[in-house]
Protein backbone atom coordinates (compact mmCIF):
# COMPACT_ATOMS: atom_id res chain seq x y z
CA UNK A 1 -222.84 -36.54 -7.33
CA UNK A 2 -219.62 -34.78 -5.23
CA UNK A 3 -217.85 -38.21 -5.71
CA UNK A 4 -218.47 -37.90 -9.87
CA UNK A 5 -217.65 -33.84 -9.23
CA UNK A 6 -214.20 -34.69 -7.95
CA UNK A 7 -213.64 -37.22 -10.83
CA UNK A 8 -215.00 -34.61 -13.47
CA UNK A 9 -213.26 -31.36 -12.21
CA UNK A 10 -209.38 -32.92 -12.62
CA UNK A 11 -210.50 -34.37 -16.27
CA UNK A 12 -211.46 -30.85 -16.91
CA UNK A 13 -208.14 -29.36 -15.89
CA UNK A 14 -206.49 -32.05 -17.51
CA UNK A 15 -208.36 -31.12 -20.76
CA UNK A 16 -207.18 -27.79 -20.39
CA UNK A 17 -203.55 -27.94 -19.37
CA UNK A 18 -203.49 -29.75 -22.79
CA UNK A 19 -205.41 -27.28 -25.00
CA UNK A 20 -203.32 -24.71 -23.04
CA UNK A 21 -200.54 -26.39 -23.79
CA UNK A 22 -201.67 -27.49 -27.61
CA UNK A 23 -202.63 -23.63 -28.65
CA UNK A 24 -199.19 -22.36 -27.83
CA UNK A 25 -197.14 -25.46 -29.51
CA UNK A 26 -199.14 -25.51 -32.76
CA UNK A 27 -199.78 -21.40 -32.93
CA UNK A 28 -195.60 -21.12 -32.71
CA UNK A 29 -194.96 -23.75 -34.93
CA UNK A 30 -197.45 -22.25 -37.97
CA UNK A 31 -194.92 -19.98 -39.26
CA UNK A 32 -191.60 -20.21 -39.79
CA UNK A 33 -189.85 -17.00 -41.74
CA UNK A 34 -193.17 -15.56 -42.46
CA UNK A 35 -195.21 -18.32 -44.39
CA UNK A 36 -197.48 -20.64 -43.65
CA UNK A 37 -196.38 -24.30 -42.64
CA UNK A 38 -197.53 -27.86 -42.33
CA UNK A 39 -197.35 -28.77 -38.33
CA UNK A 40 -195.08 -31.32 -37.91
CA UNK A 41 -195.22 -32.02 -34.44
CA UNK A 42 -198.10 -32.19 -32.48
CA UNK A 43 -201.06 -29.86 -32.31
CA UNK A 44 -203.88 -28.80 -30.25
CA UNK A 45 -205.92 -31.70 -30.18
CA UNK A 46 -203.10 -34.22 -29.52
CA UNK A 47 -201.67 -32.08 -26.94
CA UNK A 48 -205.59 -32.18 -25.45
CA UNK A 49 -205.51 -35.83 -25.89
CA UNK A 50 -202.14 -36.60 -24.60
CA UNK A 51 -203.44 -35.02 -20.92
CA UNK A 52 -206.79 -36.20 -20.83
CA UNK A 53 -204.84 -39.74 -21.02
CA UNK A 54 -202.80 -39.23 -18.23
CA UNK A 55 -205.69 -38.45 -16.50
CA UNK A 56 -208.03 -41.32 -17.19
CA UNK A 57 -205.23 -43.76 -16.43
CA UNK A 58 -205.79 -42.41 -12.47
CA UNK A 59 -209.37 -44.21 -12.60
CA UNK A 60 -207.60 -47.65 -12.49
CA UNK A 61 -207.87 -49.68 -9.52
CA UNK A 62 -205.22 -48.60 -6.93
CA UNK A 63 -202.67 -51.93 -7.68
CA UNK A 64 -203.22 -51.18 -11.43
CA UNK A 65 -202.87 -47.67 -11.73
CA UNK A 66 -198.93 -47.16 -11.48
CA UNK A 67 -198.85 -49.66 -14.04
CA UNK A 68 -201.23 -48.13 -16.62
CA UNK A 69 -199.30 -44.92 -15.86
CA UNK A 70 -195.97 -45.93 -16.07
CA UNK A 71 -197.08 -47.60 -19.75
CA UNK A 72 -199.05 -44.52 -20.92
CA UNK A 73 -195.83 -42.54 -20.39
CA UNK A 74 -193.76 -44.83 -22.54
CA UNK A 75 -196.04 -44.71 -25.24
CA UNK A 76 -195.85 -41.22 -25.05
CA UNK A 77 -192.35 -41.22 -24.92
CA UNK A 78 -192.26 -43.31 -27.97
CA UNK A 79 -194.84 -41.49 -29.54
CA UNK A 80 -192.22 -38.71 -29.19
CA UNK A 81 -189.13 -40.29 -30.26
CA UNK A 82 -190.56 -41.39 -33.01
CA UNK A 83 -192.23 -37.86 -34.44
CA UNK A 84 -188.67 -36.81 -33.51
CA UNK A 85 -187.34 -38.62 -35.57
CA UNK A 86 -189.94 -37.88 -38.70
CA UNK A 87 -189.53 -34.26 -38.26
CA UNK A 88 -185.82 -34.37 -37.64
CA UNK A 89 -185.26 -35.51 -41.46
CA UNK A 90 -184.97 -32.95 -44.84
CA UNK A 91 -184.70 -29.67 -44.26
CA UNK A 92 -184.96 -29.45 -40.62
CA UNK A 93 -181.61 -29.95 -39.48
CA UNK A 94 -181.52 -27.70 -36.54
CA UNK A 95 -184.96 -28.97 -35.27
CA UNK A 96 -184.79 -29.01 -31.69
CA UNK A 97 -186.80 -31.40 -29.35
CA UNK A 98 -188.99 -28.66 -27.28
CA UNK A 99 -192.45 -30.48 -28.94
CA UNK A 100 -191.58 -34.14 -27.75
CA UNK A 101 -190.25 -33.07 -24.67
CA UNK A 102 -193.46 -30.86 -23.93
CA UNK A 103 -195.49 -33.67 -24.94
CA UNK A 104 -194.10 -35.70 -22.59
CA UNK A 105 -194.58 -33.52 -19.54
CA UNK A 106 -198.40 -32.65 -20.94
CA UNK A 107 -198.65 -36.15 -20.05
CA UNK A 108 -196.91 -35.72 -16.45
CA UNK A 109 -199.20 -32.74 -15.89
CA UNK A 110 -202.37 -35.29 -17.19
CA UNK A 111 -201.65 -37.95 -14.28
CA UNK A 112 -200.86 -35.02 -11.67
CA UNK A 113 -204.48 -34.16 -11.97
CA UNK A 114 -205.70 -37.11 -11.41
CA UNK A 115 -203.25 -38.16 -8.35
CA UNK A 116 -205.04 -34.83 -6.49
CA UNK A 117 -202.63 -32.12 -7.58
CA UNK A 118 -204.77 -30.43 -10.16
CA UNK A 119 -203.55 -27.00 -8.63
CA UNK A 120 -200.18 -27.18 -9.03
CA UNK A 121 -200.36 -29.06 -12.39
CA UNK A 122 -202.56 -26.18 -13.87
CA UNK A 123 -199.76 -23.89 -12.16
CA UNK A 124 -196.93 -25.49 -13.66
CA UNK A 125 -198.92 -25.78 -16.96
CA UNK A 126 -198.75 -21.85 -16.89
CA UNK A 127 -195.39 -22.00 -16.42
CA UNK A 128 -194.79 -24.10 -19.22
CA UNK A 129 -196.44 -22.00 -22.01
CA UNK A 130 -194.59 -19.10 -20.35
CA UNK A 131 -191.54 -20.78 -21.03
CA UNK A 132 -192.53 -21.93 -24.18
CA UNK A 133 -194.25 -18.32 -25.32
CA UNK A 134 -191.25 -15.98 -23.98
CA UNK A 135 -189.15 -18.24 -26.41
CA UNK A 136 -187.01 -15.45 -27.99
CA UNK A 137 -187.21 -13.14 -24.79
CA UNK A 138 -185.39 -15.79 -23.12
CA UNK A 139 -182.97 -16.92 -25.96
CA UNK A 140 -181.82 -13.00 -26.24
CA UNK A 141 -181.27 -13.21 -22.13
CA UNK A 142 -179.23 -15.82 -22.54
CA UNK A 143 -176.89 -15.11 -25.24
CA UNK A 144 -176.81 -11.43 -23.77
CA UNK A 145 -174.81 -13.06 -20.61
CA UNK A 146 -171.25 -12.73 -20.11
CA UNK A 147 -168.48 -14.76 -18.19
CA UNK A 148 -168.71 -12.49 -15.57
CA UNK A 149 -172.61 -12.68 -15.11
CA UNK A 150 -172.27 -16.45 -15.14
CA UNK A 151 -169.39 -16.12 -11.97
CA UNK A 152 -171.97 -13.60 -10.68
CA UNK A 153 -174.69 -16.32 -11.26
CA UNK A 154 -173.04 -18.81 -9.17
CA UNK A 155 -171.95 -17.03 -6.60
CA UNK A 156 -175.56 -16.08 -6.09
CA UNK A 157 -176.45 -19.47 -6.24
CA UNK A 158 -173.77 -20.42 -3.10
CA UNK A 159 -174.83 -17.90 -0.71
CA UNK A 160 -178.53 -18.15 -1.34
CA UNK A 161 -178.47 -22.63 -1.83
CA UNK A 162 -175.54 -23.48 -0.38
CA UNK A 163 -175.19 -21.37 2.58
CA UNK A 164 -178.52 -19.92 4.00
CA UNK A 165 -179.95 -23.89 4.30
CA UNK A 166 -177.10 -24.83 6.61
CA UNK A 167 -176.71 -21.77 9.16
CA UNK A 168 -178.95 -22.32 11.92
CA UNK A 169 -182.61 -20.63 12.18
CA UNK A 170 -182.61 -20.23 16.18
CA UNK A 171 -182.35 -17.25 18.36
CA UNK A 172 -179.18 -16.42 20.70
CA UNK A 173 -177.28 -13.36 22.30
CA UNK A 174 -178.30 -11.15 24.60
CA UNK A 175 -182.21 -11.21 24.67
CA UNK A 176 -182.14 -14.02 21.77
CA UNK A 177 -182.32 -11.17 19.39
CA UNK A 178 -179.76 -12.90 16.64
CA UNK A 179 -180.92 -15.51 14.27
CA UNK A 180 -177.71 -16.13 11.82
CA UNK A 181 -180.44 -17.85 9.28
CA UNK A 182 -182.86 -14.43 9.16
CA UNK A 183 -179.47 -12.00 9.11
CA UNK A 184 -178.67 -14.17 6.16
CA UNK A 185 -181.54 -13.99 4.42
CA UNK A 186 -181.53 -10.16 4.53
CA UNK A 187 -178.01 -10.64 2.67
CA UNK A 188 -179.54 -12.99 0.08
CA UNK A 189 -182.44 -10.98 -0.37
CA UNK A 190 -180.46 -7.71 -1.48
CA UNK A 191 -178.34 -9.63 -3.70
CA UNK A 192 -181.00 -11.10 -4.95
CA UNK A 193 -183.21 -8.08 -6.01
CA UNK A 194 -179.61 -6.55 -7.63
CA UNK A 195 -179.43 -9.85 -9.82
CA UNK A 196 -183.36 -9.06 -10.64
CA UNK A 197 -182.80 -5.61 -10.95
CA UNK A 198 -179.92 -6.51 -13.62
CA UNK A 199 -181.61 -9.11 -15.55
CA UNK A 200 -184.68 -6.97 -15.58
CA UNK A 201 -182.65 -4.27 -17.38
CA UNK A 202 -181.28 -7.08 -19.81
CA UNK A 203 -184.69 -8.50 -21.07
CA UNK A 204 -187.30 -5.42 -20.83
CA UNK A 205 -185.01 -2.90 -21.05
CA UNK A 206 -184.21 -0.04 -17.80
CA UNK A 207 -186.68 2.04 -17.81
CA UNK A 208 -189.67 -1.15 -17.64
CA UNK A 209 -187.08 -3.55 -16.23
CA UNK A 210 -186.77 -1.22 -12.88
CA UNK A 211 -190.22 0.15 -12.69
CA UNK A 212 -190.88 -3.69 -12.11
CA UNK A 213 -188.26 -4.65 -10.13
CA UNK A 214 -189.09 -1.21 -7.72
CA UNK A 215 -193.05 -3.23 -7.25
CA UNK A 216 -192.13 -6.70 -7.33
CA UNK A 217 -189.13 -5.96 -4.79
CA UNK A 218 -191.70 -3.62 -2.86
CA UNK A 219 -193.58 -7.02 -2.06
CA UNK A 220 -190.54 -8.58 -0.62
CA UNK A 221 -188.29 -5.62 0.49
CA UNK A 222 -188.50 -2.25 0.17
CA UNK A 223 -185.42 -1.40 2.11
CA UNK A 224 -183.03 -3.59 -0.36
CA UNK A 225 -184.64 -2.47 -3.19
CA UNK A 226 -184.12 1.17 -1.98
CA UNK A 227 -180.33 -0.13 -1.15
CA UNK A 228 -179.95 -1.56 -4.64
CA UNK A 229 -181.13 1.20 -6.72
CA UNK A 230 -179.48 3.97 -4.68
CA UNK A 231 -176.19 2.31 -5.55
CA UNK A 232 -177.24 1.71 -9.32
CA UNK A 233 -177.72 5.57 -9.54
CA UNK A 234 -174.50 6.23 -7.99
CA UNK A 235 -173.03 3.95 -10.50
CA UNK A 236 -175.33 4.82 -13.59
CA UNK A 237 -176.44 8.18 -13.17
CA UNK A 238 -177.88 8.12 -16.87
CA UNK A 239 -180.57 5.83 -14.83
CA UNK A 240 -181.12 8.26 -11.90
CA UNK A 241 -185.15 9.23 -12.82
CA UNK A 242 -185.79 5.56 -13.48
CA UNK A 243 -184.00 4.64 -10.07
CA UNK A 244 -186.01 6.94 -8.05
CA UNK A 245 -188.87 5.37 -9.64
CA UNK A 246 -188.06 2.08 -8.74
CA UNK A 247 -187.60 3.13 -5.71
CA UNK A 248 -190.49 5.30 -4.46
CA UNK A 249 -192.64 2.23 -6.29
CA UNK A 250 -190.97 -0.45 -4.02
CA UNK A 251 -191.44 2.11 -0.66
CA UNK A 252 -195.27 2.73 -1.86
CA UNK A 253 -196.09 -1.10 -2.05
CA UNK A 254 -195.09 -1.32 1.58
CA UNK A 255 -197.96 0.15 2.50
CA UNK A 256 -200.88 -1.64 0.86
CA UNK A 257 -198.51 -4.99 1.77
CA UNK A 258 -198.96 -4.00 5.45
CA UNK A 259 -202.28 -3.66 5.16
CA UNK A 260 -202.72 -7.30 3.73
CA UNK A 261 -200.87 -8.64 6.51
CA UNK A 262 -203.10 -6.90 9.24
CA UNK A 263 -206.12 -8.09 7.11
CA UNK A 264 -204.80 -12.13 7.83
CA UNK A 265 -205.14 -10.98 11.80
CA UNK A 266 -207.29 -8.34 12.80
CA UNK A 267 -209.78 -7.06 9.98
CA UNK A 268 -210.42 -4.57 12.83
CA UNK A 269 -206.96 -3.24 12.42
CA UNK A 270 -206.74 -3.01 8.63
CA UNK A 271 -210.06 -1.22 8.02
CA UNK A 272 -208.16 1.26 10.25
CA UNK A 273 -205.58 1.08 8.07
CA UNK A 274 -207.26 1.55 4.92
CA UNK A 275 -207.78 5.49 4.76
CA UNK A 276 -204.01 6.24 5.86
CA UNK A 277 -202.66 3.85 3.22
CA UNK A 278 -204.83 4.80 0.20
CA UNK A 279 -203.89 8.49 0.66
CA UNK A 280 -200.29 7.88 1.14
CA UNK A 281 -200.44 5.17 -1.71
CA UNK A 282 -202.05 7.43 -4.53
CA UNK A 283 -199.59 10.28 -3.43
CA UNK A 284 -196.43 7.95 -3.91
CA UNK A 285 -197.96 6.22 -7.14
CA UNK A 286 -198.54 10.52 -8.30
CA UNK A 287 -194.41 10.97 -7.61
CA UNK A 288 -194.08 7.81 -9.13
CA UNK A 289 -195.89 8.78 -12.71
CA UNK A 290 -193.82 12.22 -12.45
CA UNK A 291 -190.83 10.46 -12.44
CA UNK A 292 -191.90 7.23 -15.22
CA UNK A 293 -191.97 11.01 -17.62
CA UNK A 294 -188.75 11.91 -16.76
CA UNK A 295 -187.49 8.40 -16.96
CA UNK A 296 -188.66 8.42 -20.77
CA UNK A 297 -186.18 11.34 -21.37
CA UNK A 298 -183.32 9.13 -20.15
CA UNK A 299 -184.47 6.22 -22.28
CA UNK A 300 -184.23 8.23 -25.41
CA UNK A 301 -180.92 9.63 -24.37
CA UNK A 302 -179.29 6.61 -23.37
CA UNK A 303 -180.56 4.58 -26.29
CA UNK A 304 -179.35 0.69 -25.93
CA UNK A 305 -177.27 1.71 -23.06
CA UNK A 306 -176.83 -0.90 -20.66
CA UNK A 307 -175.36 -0.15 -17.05
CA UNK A 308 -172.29 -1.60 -16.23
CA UNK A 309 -172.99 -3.23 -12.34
CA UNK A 310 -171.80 -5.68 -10.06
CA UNK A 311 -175.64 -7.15 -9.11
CA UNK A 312 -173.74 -8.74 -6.70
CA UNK A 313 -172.06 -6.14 -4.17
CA UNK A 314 -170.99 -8.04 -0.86
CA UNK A 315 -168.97 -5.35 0.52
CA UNK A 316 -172.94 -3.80 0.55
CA UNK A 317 -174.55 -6.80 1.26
CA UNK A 318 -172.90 -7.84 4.15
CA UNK A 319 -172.79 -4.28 6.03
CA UNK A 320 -176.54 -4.25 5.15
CA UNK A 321 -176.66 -7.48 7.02
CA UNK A 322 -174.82 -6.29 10.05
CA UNK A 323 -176.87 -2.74 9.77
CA UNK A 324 -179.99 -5.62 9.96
CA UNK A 325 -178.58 -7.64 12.97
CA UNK A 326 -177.79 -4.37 14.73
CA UNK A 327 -181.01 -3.24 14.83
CA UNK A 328 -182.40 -6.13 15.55
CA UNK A 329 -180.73 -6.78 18.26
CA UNK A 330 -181.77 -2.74 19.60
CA UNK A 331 -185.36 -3.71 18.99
CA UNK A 332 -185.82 -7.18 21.15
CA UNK A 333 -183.89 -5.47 24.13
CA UNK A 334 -186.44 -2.33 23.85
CA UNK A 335 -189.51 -4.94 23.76
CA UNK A 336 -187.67 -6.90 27.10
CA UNK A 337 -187.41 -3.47 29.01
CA UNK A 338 -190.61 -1.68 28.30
CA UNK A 339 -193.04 -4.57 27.34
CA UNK A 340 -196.15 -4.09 26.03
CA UNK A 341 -196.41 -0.52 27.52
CA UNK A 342 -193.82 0.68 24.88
CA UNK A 343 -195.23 -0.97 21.63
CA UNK A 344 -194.83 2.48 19.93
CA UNK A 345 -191.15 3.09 21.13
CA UNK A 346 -190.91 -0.99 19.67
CA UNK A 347 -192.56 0.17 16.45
CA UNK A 348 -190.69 3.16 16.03
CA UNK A 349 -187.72 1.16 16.22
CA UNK A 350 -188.39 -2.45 14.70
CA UNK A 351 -189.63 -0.14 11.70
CA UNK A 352 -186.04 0.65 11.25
CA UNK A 353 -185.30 -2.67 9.73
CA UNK A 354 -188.89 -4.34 8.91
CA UNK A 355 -191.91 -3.50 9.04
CA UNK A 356 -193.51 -7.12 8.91
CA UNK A 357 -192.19 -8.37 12.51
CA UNK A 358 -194.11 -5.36 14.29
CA UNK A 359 -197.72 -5.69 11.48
CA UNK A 360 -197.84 -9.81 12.41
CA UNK A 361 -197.29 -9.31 16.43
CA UNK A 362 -199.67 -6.35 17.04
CA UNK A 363 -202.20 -7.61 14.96
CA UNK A 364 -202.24 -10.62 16.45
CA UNK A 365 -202.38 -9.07 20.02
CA UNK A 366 -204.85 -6.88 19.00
CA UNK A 367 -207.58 -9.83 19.29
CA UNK A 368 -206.83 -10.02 22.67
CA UNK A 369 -205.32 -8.02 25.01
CA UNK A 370 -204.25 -4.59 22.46
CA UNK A 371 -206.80 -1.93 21.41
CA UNK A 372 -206.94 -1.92 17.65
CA UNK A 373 -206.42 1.81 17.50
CA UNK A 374 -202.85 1.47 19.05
CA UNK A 375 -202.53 -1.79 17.01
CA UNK A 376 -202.94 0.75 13.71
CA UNK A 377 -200.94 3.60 15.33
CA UNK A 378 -198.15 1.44 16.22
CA UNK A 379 -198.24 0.10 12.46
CA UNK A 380 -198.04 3.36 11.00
CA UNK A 381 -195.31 4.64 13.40
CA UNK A 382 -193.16 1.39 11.92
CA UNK A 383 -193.79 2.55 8.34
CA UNK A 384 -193.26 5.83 9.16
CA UNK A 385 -189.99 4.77 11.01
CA UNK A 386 -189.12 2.80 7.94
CA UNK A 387 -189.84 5.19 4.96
CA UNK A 388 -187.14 7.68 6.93
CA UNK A 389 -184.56 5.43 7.34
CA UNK A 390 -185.28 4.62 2.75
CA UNK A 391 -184.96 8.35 2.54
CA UNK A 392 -181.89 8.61 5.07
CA UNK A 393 -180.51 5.41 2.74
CA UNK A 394 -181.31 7.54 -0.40
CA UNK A 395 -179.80 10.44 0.46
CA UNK A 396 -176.29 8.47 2.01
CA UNK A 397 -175.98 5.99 -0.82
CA UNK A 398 -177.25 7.71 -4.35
CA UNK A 399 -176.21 9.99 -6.68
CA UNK A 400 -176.90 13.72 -5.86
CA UNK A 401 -179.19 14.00 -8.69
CA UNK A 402 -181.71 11.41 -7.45
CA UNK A 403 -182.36 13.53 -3.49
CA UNK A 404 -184.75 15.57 -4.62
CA UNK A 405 -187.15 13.09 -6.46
CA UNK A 406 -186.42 10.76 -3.79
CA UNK A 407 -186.77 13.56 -1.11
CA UNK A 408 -190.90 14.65 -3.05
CA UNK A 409 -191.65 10.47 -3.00
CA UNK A 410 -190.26 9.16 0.34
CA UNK A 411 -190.98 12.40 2.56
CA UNK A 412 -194.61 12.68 2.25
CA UNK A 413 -194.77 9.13 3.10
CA UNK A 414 -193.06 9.71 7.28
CA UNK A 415 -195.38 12.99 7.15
CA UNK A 416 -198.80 11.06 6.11
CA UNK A 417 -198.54 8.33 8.12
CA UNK A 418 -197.56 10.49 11.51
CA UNK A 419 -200.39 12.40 10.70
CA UNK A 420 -202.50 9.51 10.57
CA UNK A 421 -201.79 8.16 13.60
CA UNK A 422 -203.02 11.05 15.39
CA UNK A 423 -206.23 11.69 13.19
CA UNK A 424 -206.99 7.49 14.21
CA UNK A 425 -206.50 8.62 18.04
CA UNK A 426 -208.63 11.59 17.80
């Protein structure tokens, strides 16, 4: 029975990467200008077909199986070159070959299954109708870019592919406190987020391109996003509401994010945890809804306006990165000095920078030889630490107009979570 279960469950995914797959192709090619139309590639079922083959060709014998593979995906090939070429003829001149290439890779996504990667097939088989689905989203992206987004683009590309890979991810310096591969990274990561932040505004628009970028950075750094859009106001202050937005989202996702990270160590710790960040959560998320209304004013003010940025600021960048290995650097000779009996002095002051160094190690030392009431205290302290240094950020690097909101969002947040470490010690 489990050995016929783990045969069954890939043809299953198989069958549905392909119907997946199928709905989207033969749903987008139904109508073309508004009418009705005769599919000409292939639909649903053939798409369902095409991947359930790829996956049945895995139950050959071992010596066999490469070679029933490696035929089946000629065939399909073929199969694809040759509807290609019917489709290609009359009045279809501009027919591209998205169909017979998709076909093909249904068939890729078939074998996966079947060769024990049914996860990542099914994931990439998501990706693939995305891609396919988001068709014009992506074609108005494109032809939206300029000359200097493409030089932008690949400079992006160097520092982040080129460079970061090569610099070495080892600790030296006084109290081993450097790592040149980690500094980097910090530098990547805020270029990165402006290049989201930009191409964000380009395909969804500002006001829904940064309310996104402020959560989805919030999950990787609050502190660059909080960098980014405090320059993008200074630059843009037509965007100013929908900046502070972005950026009290990004500083309010911190929180739950924390408490995640705790959960993976010490459940102890983050059901602690899980009072002090709901309050100061909803109360962010309340600043935050203020400010999406006041960010709808700019939208119908501005119109199509489109910021003009550099997403990719290295004068910023790099003294971010230096700002990073400074503190760093503070923070590993405070741990060497006062040890474990000044973890909150360490929090206060790793929170400076990150907040994830100081959640992993005193959760983890919490299961052993660290009281999960200092473990939470010395959490909060970080975040507290690290929501005043966004604000201080704010207030240095944004336009005027965006203090206050950012004063109402980011404030609350040191004032909450000092408070809650003494209500967790009481």
């Amino acid at each position: 029975m489990d050995l016929q279960l783990n045969v069954l469950t890939p043809a299953l995914a198989a069958l549905g990467i392909g119907l997946l797959i199928g709905l989207e192709r033969e749903y987008g090619q139904r109508r073309v200008n508004g009418r009705v139309k005769h599919i000409e590639a292939a639909g649903i079922r053939t798409f369902a077909l095409v991947a359930l083959s790829g996956n049945l060709l895995t139950w050959l014998p071992e010596n066999l199986m490469p070679w029933g593979i490696s035929l089946g995906l000629a065939f399909t090939g073929l199969v694809a070159l040759l509807s290609y070429r019917s489709t290609s003829r009359g009045d279809s001149a501009d027919k591209g070959i998205t169909s017979e290439v998709v076909l093909v890779l249904t068939f890729i996504l078939g074998a996966l299954t079947g060769m024990g990667y049914a996860l990542p097939a099914t994931t990439m088989a998501v990706v693939v109708f995305c891609l396919l689905r988001f068709k014009k989203v992506l074609h108005h992206f494109s032809h939206s870019l300029s000359k200097m987004d493409l030089k932008q683009a690949t400079q992006f590309l160097i520092i982040s592919v080129v460079v970061l890979p090569i610099l070495p991810n080892e600790a030296f310096g006084p109290y081993e406190a450097l790592n040149p591969q980690r500094i980097w990274l910090m530098v990547v990561l805020i270029s990165g987020i402006g290049f989201a932040a930009y191409a964000a505004i380009k395909v969804l628009g500002q006001r829904v391109g940064l309310g996104i970028t402020g959560i989805l950075g919030g999950l990787a750094s609050s502190t660059a996003v909080t960098l980014t859009m405090s320059r993008l106001s200074k630059d843009s202050p037509a965007l100013t509401a929908t900046c502070q937005l972005s950026i009290i989202a990004a500083c309010a996702t911190m929180f739950p994010r924390v408490a995640v990270i705790a959960l993976l160590f010490s459940p102890e710790v983050s059901m602690l945890l899980l009072i002090p960040v709901a309050i100061v959560t909803t109360c962010a998320f309340g600043t935050a809804a203020w400010l999406w209304r006041r960010s709808a004013s700019e939208q119908s003010d501005s119109g199509k306006y489109q910021p003009e940025m550099n997403p990719l600021s290295w004068r910023m960048a790099l003294s971010f990165g230096a700002f990073y290995a400074l503190i760093l650097f503070l923070t590993h000779m405070a741990q060497a000095e006062f040890g474990e009996g000044g973890i909150m002095s360490v929090a206060g002051l790793s929170g400076l920078t990150d907040v994830d160094a100081i959640t992993l190690s005193v959760s983890e030392m919490s299961r052993e030889r660290l009281s999960a009431i200092l473990a939470a205290q010395a959490i909060l302290l970080a975040c507290a630490s690290n929501s005043l240094v966004k604000w201080g950020m704010g207030m240095v690097f944004s336009d005027r107009s965006a203090r206050l909101g950012l004063s109402l969002g980011l404030l609350p947040m040191v004032v909450l979570s000092l408070a809650a470490i003494f209500a967790i010690g009481m």
